[in-house]
Protein backbone atom coordinates (compact mmCIF):
# COMPACT_ATOMS: atom_id res chain seq x y z
CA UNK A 1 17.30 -97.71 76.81
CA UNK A 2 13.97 -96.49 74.96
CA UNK A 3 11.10 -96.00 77.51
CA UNK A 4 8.14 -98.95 76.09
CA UNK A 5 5.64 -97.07 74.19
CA UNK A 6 2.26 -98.49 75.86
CA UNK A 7 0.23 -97.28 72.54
CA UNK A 8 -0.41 -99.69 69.68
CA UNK A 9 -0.86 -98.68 66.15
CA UNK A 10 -0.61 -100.36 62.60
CA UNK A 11 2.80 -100.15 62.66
CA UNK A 12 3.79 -100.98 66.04
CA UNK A 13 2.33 -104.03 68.27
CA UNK A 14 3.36 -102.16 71.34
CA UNK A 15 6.32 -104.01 71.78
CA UNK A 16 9.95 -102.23 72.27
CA UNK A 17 11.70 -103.55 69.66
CA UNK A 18 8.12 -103.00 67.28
CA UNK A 19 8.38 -98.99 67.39
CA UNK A 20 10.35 -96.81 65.06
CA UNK A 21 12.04 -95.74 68.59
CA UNK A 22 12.72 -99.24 69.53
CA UNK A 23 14.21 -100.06 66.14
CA UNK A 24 16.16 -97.06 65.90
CA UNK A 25 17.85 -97.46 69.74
CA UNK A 26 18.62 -101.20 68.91
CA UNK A 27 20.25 -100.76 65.46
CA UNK A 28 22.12 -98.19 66.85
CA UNK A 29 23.33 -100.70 69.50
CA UNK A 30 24.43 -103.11 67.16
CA UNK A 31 26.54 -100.84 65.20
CA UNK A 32 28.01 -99.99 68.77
CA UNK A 33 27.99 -96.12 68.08
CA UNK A 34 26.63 -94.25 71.56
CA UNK A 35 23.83 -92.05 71.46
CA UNK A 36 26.32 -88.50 71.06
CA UNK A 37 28.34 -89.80 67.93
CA UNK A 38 24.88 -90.65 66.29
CA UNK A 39 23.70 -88.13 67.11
CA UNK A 40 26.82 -85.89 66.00
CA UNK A 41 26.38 -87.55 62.68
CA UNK A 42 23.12 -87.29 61.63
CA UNK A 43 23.51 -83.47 62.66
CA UNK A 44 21.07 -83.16 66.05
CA UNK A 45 21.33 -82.74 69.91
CA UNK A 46 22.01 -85.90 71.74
CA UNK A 47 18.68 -85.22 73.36
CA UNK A 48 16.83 -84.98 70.11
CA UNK A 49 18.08 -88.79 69.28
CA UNK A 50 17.22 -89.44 72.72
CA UNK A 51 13.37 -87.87 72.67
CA UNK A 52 13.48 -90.35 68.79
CA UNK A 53 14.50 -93.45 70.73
CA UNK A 54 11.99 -92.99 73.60
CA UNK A 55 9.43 -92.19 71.25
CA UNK A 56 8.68 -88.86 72.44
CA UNK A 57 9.25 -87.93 69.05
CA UNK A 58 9.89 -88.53 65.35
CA UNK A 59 12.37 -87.53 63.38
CA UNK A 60 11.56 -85.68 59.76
CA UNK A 61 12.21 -87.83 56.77
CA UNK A 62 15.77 -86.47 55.96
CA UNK A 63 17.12 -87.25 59.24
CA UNK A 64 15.86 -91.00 59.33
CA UNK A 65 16.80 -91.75 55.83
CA UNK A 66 20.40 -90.00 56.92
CA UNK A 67 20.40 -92.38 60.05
CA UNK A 68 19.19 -95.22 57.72
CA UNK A 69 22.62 -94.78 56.41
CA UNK A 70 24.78 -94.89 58.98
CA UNK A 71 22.93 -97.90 60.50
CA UNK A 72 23.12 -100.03 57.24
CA UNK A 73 19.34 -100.30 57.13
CA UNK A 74 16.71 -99.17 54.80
CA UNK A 75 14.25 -96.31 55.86
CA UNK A 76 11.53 -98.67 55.39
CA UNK A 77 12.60 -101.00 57.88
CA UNK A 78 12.46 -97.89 60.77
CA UNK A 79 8.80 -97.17 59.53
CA UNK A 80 7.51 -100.77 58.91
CA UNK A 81 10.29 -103.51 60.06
CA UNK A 82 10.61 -104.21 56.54
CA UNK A 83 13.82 -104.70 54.89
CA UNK A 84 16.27 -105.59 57.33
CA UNK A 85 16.65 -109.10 58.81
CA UNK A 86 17.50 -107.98 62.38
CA UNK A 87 21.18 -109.59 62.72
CA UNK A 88 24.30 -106.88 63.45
CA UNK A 89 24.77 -104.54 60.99
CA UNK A 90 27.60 -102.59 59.85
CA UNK A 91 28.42 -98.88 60.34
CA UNK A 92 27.96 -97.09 56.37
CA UNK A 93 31.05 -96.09 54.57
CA UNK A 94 32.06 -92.86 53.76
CA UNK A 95 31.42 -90.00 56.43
CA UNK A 96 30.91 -92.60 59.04
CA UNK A 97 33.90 -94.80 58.07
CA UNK A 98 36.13 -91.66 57.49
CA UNK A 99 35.08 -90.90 61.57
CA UNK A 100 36.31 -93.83 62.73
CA UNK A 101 39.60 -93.94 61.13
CA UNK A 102 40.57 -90.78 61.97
CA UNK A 103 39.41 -91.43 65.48
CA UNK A 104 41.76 -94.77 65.18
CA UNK A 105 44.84 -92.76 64.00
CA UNK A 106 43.88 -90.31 67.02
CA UNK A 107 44.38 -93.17 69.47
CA UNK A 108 47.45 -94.46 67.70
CA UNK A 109 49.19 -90.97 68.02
CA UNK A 110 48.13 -90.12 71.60
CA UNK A 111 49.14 -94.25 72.17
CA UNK A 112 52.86 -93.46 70.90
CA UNK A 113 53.24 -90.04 72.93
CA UNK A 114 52.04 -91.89 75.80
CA UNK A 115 55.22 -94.47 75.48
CA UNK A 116 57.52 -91.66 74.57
CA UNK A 117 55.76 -89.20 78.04
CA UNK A 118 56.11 -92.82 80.00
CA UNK A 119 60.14 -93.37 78.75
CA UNK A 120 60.61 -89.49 80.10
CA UNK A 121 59.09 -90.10 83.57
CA UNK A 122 60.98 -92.86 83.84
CA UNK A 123 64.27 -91.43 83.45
CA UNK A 124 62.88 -88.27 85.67
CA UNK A 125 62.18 -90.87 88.31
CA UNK A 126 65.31 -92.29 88.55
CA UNK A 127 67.30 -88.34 88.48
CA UNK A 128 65.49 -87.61 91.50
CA UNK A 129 66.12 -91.18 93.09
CA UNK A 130 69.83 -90.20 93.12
CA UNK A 131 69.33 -87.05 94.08
């Protein structure tokens, strides 16, 4: 969770959810993507989102209007809280939806090897029972 930012500026009322930290750490919540995947796709260190969310600090203008993206949200609304009406938004299509079906079709595979390695012990299991 984003450390509260105890300075207040025309853009931020001090509150957690009011900084461009704040707003980045919660929309990335809602889209349910942890802190290394977004920050695998945007193309920084985990610890770089991290120092972003904590508002240590800011990210260049490329890299929030990538992560703008992948939220669902407009740039704006991480620099002003404009443009984005706060309920759950949906991961962006293309690079990020690509990600998670492969990642899905990952699971499915290593699911299905799993059933076949399980059917194998099995069967070992019972050799060695008679034995």
């Amino acid at each position: 969770m984003p450390v509260k930012n105890s300075s207040s500026n025309i853009l931020s009322d001090g509150n957690i959810d009011s900084t461009l930290g704040g707003r980045i750490f919660k929309c990335r919540e809602q889209v349910g993507l942890s802190l290394n995947m977004l920050a695998h796709l945007v193309g920084v260190n985990p610890s770089t989102l991290a120092s972003w969310e904590n508002d240590s600090s800011e990210p260049r203008v490329n890299k929030l209007v990538s992560m703008a993206g992948i939220l669902g949200v407009s740039p704006t609304y991480f620099i002003a809280e404009e443009g984005h009406s706060g309920s759950a938004t949906k991961p962006a299509r293309g690079r990020t939806g690509k990600l998670i079906s492969n990642l899905k079709s990952e699971i499915n595979e290593i699911n299905e090897e799993q059933k076949i390695l399980s059917k194998r012990l099995k069967k070992i299991n019972l050799l060695i029972q008679k034995l």
